[in-house]
Structure formats: C-alpha cells, structure tokens
C-alpha atoms as a PDB file:
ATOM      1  CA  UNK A   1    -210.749 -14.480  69.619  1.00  0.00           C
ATOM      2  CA  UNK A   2    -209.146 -16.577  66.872  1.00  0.00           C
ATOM      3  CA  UNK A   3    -205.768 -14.639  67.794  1.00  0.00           C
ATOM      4  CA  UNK A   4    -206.083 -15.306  71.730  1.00  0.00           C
ATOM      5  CA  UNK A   5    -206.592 -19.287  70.576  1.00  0.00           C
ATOM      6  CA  UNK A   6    -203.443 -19.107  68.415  1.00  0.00           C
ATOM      7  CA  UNK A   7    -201.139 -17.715  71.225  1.00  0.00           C
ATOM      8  CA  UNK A   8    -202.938 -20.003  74.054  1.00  0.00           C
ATOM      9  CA  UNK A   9    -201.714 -23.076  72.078  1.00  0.00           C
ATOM     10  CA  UNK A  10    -198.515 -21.968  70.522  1.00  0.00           C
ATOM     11  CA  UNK A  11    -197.983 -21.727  74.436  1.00  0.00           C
ATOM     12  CA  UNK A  12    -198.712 -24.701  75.388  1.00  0.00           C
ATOM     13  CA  UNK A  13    -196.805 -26.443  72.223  1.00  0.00           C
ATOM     14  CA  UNK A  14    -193.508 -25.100  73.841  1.00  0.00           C
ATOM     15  CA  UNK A  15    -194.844 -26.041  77.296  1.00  0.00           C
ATOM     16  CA  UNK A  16    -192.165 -28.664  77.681  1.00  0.00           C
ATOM     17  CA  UNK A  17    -189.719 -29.022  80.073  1.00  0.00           C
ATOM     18  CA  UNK A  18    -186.143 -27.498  79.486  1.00  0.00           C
ATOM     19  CA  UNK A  19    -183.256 -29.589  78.889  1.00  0.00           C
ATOM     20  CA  UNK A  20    -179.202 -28.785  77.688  1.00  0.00           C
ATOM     21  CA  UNK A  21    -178.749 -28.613  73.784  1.00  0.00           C
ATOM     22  CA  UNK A  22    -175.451 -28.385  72.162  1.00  0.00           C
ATOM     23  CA  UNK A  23    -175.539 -25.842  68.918  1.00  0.00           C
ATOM     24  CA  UNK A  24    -172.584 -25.572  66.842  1.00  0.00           C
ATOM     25  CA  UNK A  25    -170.890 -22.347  66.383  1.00  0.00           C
ATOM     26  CA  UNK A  26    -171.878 -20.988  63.343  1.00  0.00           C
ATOM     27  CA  UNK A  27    -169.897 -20.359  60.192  1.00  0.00           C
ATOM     28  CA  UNK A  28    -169.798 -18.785  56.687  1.00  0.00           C
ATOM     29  CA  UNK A  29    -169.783 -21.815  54.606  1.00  0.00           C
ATOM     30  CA  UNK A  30    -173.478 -21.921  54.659  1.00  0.00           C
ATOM     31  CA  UNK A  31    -175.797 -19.003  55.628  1.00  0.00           C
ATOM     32  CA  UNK A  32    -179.478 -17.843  55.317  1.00  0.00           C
ATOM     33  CA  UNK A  33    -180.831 -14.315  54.860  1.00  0.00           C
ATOM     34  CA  UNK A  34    -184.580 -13.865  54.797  1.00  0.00           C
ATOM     35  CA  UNK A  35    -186.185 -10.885  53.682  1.00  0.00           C
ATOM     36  CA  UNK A  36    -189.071  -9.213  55.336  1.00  0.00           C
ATOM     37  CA  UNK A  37    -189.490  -6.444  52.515  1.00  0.00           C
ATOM     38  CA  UNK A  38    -188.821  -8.829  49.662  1.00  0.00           C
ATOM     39  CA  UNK A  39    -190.530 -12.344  51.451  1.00  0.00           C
ATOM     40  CA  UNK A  40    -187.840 -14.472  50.401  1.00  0.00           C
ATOM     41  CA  UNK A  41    -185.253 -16.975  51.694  1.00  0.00           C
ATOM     42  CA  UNK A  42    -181.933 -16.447  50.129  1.00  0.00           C
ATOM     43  CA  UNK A  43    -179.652 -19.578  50.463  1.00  0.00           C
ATOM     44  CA  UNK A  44    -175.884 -18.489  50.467  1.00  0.00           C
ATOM     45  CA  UNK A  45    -173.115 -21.595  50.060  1.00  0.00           C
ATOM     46  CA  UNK A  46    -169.223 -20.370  49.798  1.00  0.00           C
ATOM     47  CA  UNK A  47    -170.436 -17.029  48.864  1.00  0.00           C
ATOM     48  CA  UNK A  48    -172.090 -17.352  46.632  1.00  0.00           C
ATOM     49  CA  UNK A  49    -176.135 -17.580  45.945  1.00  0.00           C
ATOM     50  CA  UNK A  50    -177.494 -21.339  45.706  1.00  0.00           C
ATOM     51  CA  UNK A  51    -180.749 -20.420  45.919  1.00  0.00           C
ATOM     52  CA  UNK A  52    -183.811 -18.279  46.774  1.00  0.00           C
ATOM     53  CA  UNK A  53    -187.244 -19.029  47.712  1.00  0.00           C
ATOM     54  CA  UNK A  54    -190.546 -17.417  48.298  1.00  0.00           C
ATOM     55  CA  UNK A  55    -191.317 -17.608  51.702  1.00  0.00           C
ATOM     56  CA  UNK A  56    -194.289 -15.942  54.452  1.00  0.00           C
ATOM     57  CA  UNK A  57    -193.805 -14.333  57.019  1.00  0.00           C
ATOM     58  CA  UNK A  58    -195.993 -12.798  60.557  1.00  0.00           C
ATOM     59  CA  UNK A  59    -199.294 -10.905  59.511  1.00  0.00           C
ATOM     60  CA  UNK A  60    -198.452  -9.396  63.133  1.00  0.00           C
ATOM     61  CA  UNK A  61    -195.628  -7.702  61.586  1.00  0.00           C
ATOM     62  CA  UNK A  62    -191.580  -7.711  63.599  1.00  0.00           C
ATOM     63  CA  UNK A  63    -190.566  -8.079  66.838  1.00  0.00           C
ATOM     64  CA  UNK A  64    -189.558 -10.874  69.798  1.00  0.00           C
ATOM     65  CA  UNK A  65    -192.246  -9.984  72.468  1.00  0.00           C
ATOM     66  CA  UNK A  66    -193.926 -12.707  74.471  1.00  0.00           C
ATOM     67  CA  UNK A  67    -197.829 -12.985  72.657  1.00  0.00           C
ATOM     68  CA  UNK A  68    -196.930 -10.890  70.048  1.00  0.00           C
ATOM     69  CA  UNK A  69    -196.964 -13.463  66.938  1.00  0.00           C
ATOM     70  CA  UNK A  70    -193.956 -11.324  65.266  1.00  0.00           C
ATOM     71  CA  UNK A  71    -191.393 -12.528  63.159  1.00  0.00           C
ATOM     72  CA  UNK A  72    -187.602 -12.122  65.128  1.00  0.00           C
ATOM     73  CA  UNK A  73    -185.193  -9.472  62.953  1.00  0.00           C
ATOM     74  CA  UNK A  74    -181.907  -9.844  63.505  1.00  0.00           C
ATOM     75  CA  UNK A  75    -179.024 -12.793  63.969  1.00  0.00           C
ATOM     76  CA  UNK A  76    -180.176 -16.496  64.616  1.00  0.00           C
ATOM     77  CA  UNK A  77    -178.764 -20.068  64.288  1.00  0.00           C
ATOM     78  CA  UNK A  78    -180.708 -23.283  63.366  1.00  0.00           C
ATOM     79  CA  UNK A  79    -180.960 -24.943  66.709  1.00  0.00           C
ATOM     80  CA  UNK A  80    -182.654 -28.029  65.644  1.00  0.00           C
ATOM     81  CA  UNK A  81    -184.076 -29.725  62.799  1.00  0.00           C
ATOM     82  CA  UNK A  82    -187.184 -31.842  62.687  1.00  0.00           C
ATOM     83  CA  UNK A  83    -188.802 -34.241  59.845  1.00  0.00           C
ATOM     84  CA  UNK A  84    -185.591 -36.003  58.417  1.00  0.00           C
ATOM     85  CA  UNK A  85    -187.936 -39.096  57.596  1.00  0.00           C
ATOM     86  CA  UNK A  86    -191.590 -37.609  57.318  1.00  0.00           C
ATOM     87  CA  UNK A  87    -193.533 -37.934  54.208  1.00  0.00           C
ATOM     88  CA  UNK A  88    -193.724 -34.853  52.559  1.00  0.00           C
ATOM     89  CA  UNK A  89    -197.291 -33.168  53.597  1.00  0.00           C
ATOM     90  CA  UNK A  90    -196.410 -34.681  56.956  1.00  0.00           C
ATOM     91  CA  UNK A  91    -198.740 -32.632  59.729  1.00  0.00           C
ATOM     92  CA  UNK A  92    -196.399 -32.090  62.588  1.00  0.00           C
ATOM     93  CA  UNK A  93    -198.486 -31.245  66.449  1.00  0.00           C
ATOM     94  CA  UNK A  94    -196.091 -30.028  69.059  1.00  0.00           C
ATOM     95  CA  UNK A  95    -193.117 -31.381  66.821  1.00  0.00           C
ATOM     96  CA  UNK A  96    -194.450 -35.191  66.325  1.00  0.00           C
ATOM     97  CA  UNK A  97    -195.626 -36.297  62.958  1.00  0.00           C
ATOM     98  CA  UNK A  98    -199.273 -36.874  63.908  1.00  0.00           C
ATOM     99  CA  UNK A  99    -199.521 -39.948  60.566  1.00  0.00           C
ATOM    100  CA  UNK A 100    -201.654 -37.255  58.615  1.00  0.00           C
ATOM    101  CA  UNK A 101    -200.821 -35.938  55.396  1.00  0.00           C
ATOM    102  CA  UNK A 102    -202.155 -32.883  53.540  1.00  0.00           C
ATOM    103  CA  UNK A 103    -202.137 -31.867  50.188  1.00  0.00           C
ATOM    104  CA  UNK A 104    -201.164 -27.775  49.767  1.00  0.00           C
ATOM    105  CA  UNK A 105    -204.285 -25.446  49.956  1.00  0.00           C
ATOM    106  CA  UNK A 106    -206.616 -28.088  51.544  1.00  0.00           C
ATOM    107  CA  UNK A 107    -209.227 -26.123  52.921  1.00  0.00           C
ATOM    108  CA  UNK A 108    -209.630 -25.117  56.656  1.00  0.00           C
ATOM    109  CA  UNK A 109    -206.438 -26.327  57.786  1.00  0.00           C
ATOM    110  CA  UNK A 110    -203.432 -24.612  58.695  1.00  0.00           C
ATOM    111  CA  UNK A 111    -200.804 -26.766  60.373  1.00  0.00           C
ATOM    112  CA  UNK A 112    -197.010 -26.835  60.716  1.00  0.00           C
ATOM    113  CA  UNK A 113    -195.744 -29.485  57.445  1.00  0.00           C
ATOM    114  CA  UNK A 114    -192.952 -31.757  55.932  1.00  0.00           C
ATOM    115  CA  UNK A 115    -190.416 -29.860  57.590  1.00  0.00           C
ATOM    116  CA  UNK A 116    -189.343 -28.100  60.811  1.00  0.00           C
ATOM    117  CA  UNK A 117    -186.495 -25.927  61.324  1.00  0.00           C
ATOM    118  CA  UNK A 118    -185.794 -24.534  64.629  1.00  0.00           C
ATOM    119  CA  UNK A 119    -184.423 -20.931  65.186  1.00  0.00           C
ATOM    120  CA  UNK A 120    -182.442 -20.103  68.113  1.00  0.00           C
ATOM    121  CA  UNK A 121    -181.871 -15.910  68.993  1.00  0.00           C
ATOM    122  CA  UNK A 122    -178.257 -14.644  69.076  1.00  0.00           C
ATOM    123  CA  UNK A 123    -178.761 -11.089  69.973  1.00  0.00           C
ATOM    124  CA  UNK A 124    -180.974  -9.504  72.888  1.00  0.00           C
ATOM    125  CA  UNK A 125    -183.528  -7.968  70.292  1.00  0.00           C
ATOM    126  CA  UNK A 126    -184.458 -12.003  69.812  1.00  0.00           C
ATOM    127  CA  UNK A 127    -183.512 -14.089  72.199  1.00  0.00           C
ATOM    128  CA  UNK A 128    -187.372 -15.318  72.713  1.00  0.00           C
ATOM    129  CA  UNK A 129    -187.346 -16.792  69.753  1.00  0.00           C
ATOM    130  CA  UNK A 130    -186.295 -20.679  70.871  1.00  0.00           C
ATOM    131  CA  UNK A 131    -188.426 -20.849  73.827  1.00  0.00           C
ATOM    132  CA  UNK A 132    -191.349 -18.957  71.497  1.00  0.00           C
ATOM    133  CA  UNK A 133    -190.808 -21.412  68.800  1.00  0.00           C
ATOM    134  CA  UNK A 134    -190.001 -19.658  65.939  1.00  0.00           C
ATOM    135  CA  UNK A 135    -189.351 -21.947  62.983  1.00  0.00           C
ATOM    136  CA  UNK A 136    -188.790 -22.000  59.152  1.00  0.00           C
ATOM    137  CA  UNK A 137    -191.275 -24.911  58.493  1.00  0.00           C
ATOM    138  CA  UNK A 138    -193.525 -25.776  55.540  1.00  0.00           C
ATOM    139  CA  UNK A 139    -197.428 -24.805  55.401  1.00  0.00           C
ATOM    140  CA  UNK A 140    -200.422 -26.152  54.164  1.00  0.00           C
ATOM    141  CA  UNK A 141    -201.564 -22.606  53.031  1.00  0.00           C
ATOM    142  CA  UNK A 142    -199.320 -22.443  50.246  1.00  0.00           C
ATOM    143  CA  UNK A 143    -201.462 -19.463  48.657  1.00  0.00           C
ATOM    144  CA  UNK A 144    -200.725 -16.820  50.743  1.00  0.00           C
ATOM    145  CA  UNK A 145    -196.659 -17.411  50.135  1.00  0.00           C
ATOM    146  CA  UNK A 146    -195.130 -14.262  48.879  1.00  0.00           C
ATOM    147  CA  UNK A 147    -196.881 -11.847  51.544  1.00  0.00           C
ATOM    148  CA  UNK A 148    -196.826 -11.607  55.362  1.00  0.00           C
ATOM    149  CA  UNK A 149    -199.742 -14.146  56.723  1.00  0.00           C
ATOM    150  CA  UNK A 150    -198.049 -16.235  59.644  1.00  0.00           C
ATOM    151  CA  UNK A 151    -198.378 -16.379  63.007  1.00  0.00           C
ATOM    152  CA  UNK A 152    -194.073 -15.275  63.460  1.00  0.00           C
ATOM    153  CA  UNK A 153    -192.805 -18.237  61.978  1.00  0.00           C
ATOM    154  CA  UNK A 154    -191.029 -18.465  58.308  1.00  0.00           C
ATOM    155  CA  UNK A 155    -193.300 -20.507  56.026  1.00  0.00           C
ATOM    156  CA  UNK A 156    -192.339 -22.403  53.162  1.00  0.00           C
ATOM    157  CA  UNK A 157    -193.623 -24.185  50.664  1.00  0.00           C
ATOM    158  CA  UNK A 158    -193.546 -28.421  51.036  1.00  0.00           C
ATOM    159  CA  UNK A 159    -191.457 -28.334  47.936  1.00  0.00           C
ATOM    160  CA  UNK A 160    -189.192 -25.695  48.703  1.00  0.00           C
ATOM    161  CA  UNK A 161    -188.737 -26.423  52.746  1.00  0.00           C
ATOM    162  CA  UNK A 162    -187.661 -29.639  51.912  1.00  0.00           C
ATOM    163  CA  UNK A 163    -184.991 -28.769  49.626  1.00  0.00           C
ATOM    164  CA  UNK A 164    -183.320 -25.961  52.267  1.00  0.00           C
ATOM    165  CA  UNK A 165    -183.596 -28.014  55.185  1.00  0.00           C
ATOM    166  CA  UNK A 166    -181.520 -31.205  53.067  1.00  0.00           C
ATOM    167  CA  UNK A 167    -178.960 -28.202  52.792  1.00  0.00           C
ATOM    168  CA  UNK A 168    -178.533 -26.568  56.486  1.00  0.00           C
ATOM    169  CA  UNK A 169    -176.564 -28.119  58.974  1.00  0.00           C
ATOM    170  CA  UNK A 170    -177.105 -27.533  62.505  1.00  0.00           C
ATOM    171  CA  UNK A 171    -175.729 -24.270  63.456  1.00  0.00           C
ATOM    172  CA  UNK A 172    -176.167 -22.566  60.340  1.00  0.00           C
ATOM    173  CA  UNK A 173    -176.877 -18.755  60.570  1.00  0.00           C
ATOM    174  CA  UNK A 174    -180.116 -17.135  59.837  1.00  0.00           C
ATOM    175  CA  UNK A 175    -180.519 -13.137  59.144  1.00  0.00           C
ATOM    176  CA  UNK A 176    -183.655 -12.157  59.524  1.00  0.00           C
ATOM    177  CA  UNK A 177    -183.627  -8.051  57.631  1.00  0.00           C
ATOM    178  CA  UNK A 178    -186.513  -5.781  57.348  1.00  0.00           C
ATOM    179  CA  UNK A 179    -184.674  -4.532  53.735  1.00  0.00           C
ATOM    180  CA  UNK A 180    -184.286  -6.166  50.670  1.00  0.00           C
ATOM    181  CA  UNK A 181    -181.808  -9.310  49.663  1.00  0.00           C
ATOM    182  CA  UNK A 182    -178.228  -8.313  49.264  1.00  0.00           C
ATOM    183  CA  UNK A 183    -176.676  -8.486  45.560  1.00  0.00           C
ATOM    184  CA  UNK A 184    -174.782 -11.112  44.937  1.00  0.00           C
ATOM    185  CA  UNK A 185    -172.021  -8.774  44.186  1.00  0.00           C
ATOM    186  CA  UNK A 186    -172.027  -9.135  47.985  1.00  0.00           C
ATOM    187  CA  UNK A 187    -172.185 -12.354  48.979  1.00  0.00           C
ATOM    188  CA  UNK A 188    -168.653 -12.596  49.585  1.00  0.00           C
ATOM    189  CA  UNK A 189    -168.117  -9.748  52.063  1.00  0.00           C
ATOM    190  CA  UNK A 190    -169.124 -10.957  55.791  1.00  0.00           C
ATOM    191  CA  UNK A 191    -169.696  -7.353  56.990  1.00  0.00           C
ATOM    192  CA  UNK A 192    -173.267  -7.644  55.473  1.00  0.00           C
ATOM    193  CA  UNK A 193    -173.965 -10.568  57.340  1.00  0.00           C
ATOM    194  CA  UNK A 194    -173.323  -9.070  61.225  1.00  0.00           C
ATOM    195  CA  UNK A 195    -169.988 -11.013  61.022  1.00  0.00           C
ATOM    196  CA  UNK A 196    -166.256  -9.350  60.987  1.00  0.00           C
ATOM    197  CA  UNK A 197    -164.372 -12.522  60.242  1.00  0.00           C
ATOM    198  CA  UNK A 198    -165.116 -14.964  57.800  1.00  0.00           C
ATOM    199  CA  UNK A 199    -165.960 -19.254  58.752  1.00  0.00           C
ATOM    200  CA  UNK A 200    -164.576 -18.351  61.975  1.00  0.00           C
ATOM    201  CA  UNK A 201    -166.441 -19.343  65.278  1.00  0.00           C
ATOM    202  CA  UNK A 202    -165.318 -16.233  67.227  1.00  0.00           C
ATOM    203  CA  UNK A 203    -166.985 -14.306  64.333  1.00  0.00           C
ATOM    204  CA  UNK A 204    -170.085 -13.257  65.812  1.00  0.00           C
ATOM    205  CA  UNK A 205    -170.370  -9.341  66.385  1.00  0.00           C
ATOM    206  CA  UNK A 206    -169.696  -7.684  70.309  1.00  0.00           C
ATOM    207  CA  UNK A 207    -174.311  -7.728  70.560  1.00  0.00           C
ATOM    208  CA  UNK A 208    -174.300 -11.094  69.388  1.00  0.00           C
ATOM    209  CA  UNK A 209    -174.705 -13.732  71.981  1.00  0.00           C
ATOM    210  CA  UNK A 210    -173.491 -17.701  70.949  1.00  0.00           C
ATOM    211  CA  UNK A 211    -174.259 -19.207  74.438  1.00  0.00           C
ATOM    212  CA  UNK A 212    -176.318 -21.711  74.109  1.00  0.00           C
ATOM    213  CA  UNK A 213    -178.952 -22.104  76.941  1.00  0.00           C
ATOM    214  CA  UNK A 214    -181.391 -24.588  77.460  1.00  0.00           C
ATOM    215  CA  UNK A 215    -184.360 -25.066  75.528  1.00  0.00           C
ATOM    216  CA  UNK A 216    -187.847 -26.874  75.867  1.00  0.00           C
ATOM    217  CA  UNK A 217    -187.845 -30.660  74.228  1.00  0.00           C
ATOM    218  CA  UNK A 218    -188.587 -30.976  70.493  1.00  0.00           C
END
C-alpha cells in the first residue's frame, strides 16, 4: 500500500502543465557517472576525477517504466537545477521550499532536501525520466546512503549534494551504468562516456537523442 501512495503522489508532483525549456548541449568539460554496482557519484572536470560521492539509489532496482520507481541507466543531461538559495536541510514539496528544515536521520520523514537536480533522458531506454521526475537531490535518510533504498531518484547526502550541484552547469551529462566507476586511467578517453568526440555538441552517439521537448513546470 505504502508503494501505491508513493507512485500516486510522485504523480501528481509532476502533474503540472508542460511548457518549452531550453537545455544546453552537453559537453566534456564537466561530466557525471553514477554507479549502480558501486552506489557512487563520480564527478569528472577536464578529465580528470574531482570527486566521488556515496550516493542511493531505487530499492525497485533499473529501468524507465511509468510506476515502476526504477532508477534510468543510460545517457542524461541536467535539465534544471533547484535550491540555489535554500538553507541547507531545506524540505522541498513539488519543487518549492516548504520553510521547513530537517536535520539528517530525523525520524519518520523522508522528503526531497537542500538540493534538486533535474535529469532529462537522452536515449529511448530513458526518455521518461523528465516527465517522471528523476532527480539527484539530497535526503533526509542519510543512513541508508551506500545501498539501493530510493524511490528511482539519486540521493545524496545534504553535505555532499550541495557541493556537486555548486559544480554542474546546466546541461551537464549524467551516465547512469549498472558496472563499476571507470579508472581514472580513463577519464580522458570519451568512448567510455557514450561520446565519439570530445566538448563537442554534435558528440552525442547515433541512439542518443539531444532534442529538447517540453517538460512539466519546476
């Protein structure tokens, strides 16, 4: 029952109505892969590693269905980004700072916190994941970091949320990969990242898609 209650108001928390957004084209100057087999966020800046976080993500395990509550593999783009001015702790309800603020592992609670970072499909296998409102966003239940416990978004700690989203412009590619983090032996070669040119706009791969539809209001 607790699962049908999660999925009835995730709905209705992208319920909005649909309006143009402009994404840039994403580059390699600044990049995000995210592990599902290691949960972690590694930060990638000019090839090379500038950091990597623990993060959490879907209990539900991988996919892009509608209801499903999976975490998206594949190629995505931050779409938008929400919380530039909220406290940290902030309690965010459909995308609005509600005035609250929580303090990690407060009991019964489990909001979206401090930071919101919205993920926008580029391929077919997850091109639900705007309108389903997949995010990277910081959590109040900052224990179960480090394993698979949301509901198909990325959690983050406050701390650690805060930092990455200070460091990802609009348009910045996300990899979502169900294997471990590349070495950073690696970093420097774009063919591990679904790219075949380097900081080049046009670099997407053939079953990538960089049109940018229209998305519900944040």
């Amino acid at each position: 029952m607790f699962r049908s209650f999660v999925f009835v108001v995730a709905l209705i928390s992208c319920a909005f109505p649909l309006r143009a957004i402009t994404v840039p084209a994403p580059t390699l100057s600044t990049r995000v892969i995210i592990s599902v087999r290691d949960q972690k966020l590694m930060l990638i800046e000019n090839g090379s590693i500038a950091a990597t976080y623990p993060v959490s993500t879907s209990k539900y395990g991988l996919g892009d269905g509608w209801g499903s509550l999976a975490t998206p593999l594949g190629l995505l783009q931050v779409a938008q980004k929400i919380g530039d001015n909220a406290p940290f702790g902030a309690v965010f309800h459909n995308r609005r700072w509600t005035g609250e603020i929580l303090q990690p592992d407060t009991p019964g609670r489990d909001p979206v916190m401090t930071r919101i970072i919205w993920l926008r499909g580029l391929q077919v296998s997850n091109a639900h994941a705007f309108k389903r409102c997949i995010y990277i966003h910081g959590t109040n239940e900052e224990k179960t970091i480090g394993r698979p416990a949301s509901f198909g978004c990325i959690r983050m700690r406050s701390s650690d949320v805060t930092a990455l989203y200070n460091q990802l412009p609009l348009g910045t590619p996300v990899e979502i990969v169900q294997d471990r983090l590349p070495k950073a032996s690696k970093m420097a070669d774009p063919e591990i990242y679904g790219f075949d040119v380097p900081a080049s706009a046009s670099g997407l791969r053939k079953d990538s898609q960089l049109k940018v539809a229209s998305g519900p209001r944040a």
